[in-house]
Protein backbone atom coordinates (compact mmCIF):
# COMPACT_ATOMS: atom_id res chain seq x y z
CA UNK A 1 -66.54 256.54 43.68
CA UNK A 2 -68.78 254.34 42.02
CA UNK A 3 -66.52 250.50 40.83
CA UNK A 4 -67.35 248.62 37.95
CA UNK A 5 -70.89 247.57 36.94
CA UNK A 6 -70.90 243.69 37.70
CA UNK A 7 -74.86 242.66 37.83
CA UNK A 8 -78.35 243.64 37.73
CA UNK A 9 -81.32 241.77 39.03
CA UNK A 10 -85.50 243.41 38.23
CA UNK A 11 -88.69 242.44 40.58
CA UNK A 12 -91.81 243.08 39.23
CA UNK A 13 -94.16 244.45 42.47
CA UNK A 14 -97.58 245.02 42.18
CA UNK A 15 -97.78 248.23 43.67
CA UNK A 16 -97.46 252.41 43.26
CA UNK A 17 -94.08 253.04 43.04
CA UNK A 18 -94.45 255.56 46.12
CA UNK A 19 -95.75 252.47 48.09
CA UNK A 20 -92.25 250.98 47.22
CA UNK A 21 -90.33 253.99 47.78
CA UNK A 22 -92.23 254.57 51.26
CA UNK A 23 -90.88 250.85 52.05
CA UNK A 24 -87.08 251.45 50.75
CA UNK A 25 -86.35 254.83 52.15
CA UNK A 26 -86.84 254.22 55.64
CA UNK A 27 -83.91 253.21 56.91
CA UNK A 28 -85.69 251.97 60.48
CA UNK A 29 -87.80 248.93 58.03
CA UNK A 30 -84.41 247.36 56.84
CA UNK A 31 -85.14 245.09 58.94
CA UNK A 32 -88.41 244.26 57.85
CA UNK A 33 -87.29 243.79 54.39
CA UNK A 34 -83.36 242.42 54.62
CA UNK A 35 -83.41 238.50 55.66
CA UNK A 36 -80.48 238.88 57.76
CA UNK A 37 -80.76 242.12 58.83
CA UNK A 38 -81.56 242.21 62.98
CA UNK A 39 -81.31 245.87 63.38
CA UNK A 40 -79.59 249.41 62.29
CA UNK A 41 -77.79 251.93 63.91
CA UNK A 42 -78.60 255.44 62.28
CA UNK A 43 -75.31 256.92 62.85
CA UNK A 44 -75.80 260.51 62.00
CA UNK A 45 -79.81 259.85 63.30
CA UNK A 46 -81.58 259.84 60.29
CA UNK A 47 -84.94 257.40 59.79
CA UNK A 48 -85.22 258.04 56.10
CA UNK A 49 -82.43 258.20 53.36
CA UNK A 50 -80.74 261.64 52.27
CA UNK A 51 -77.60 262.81 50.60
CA UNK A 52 -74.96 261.77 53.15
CA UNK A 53 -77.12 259.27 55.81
CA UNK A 54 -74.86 256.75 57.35
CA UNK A 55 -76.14 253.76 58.80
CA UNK A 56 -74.97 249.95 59.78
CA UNK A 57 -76.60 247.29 59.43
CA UNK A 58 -76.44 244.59 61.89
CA UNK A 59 -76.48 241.03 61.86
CA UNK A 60 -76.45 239.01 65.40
CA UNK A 61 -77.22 235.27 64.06
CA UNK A 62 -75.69 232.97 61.58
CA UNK A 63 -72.57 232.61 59.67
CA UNK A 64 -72.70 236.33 58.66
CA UNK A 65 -72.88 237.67 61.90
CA UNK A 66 -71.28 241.43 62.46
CA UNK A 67 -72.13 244.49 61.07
CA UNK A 68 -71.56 247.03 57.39
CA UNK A 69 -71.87 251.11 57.47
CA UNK A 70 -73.50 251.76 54.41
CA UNK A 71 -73.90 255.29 53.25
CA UNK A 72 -76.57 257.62 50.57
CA UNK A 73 -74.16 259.02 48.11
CA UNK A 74 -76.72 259.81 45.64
CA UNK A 75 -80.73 260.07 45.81
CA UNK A 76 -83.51 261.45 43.21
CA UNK A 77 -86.83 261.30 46.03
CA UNK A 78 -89.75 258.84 44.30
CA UNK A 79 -87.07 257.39 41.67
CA UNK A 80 -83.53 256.79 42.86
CA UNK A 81 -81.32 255.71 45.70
CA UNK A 82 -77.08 254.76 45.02
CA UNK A 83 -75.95 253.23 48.11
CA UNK A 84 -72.04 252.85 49.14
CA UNK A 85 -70.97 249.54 50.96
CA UNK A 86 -68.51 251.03 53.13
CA UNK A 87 -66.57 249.42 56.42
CA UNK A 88 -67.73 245.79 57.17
CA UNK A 89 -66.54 242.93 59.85
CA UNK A 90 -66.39 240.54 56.92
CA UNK A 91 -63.43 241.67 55.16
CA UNK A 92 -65.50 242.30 51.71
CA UNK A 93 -64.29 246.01 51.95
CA UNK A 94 -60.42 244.75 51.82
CA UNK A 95 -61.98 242.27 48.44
CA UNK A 96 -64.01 245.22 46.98
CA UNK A 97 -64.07 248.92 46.60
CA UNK A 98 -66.05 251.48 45.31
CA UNK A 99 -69.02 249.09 45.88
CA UNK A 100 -72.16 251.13 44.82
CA UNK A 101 -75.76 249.78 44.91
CA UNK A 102 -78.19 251.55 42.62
CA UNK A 103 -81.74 250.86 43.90
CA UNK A 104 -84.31 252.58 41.09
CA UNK A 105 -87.85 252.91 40.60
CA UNK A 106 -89.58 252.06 37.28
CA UNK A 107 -93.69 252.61 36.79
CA UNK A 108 -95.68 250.94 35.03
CA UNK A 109 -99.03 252.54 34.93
CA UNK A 110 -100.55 253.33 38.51
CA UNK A 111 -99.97 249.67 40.28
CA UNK A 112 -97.22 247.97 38.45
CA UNK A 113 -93.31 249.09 39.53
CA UNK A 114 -90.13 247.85 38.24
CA UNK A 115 -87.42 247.25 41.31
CA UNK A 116 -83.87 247.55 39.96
CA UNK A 117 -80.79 247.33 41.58
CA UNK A 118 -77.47 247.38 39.86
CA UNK A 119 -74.21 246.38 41.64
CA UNK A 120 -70.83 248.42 40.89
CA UNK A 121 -67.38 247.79 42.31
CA UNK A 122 -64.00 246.74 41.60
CA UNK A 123 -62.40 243.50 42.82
CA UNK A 124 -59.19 243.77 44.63
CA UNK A 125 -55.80 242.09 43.25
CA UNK A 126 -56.25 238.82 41.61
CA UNK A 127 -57.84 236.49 43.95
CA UNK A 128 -60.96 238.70 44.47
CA UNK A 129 -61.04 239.57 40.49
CA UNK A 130 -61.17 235.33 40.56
CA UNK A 131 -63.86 234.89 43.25
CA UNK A 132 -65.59 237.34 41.46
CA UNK A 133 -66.08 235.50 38.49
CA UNK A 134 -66.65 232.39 40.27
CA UNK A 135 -68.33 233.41 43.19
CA UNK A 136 -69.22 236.76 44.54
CA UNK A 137 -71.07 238.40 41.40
CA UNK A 138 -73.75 235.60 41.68
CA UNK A 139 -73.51 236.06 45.40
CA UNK A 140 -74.46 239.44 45.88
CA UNK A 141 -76.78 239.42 43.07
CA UNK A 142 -78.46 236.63 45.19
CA UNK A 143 -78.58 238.58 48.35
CA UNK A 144 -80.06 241.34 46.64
CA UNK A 145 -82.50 239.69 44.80
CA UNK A 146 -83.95 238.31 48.53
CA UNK A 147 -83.81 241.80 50.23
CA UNK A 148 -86.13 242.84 46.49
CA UNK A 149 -88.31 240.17 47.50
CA UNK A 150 -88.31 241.49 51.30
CA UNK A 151 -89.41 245.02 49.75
CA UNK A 152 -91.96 243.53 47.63
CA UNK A 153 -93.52 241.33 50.23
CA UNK A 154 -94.10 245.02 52.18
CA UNK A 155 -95.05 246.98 49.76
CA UNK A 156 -98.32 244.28 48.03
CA UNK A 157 -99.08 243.76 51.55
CA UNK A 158 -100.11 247.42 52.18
CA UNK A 159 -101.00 247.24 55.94
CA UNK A 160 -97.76 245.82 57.47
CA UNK A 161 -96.34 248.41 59.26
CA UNK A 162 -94.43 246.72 62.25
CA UNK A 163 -92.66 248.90 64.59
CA UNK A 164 -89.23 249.72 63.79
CA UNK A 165 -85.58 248.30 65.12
CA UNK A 166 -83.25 250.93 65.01
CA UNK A 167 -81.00 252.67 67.41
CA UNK A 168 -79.61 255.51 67.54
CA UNK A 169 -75.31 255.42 67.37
């Protein structure tokens, strides 16, 4: 299930890793975090993440607008989330498959975490294997270092707890 491994990108945060994982496992704060994010649909009504949670993620502005079902194929609680980029109105599931999103936890003593995510999928006939190389690799690397700097900005900035956007599908 899980494509080829194509990038990784690190934050530093300084912060308990169990303020960061209180941040990335609730599903309503996407939002909060994700730049273009507007607001998710918990499909199967779960707030936080679980083996199995479904949920799309909606964007109503910009060039980007329409919507991805992403789903929890894998979780360790406190350490580990692997995240699969399923159906999308952009057409990137008909350029990629198997696309898998590791999102893990690394301490460093009691206020210092390491965010990692690693990006896995496989590019689809030739002209996606050469936009990957050109384009998309740097791309979603890109978009996933500004949704790491989303998380980070919640979790230093222990008070922000705005209300959440989510309905429920």
């Amino acid at each position: 299930m899980r494509g080829k491994y194509q990038w990784r990108a690190e934050v530093r945060i300084n912060a308990p890793s169990t303020d960061i994982w209180n941040v990335a496992n609730d599903i309503s704060r996407i939002p909060d975090f994700h730049p273009e994010v507007d607001s998710v649909d918990l499909i199967n009504g779960q707030r936080e993440r679980s083996l199995g949670s479904r949920y799309r993620c909606n964007i109503a502005h910009g060039k980007r607008r329409g919507s991805c079902v992403e789903e929890i194929v894998d979780i360790v609680p406190g350490t580990r989330i692997s995240t699969l980029m399923g159906e999308d109105s952009w057409g990137l599931d008909k350029m990629v498959r198997n696309f898998v999103v590791d999102t893990t936890l690394i301490p460093h003593g009691d206020n210092k975490t390491t965010l990692r995510f690693e990006g896995y999928y496989d590019p689809v006939g030739f002209f996606s294997q050469l936009l990957n190389v050109v384009a998309l690799r740097r791309m979603t690397k890109k978009r996933s270092l500004d949704v790491m700097n989303g998380i980070k900005r919640l979790a230093e900035n222990r008070d922000a707890a705005p209300e959440p956007r989510v309905t429920h599908a």
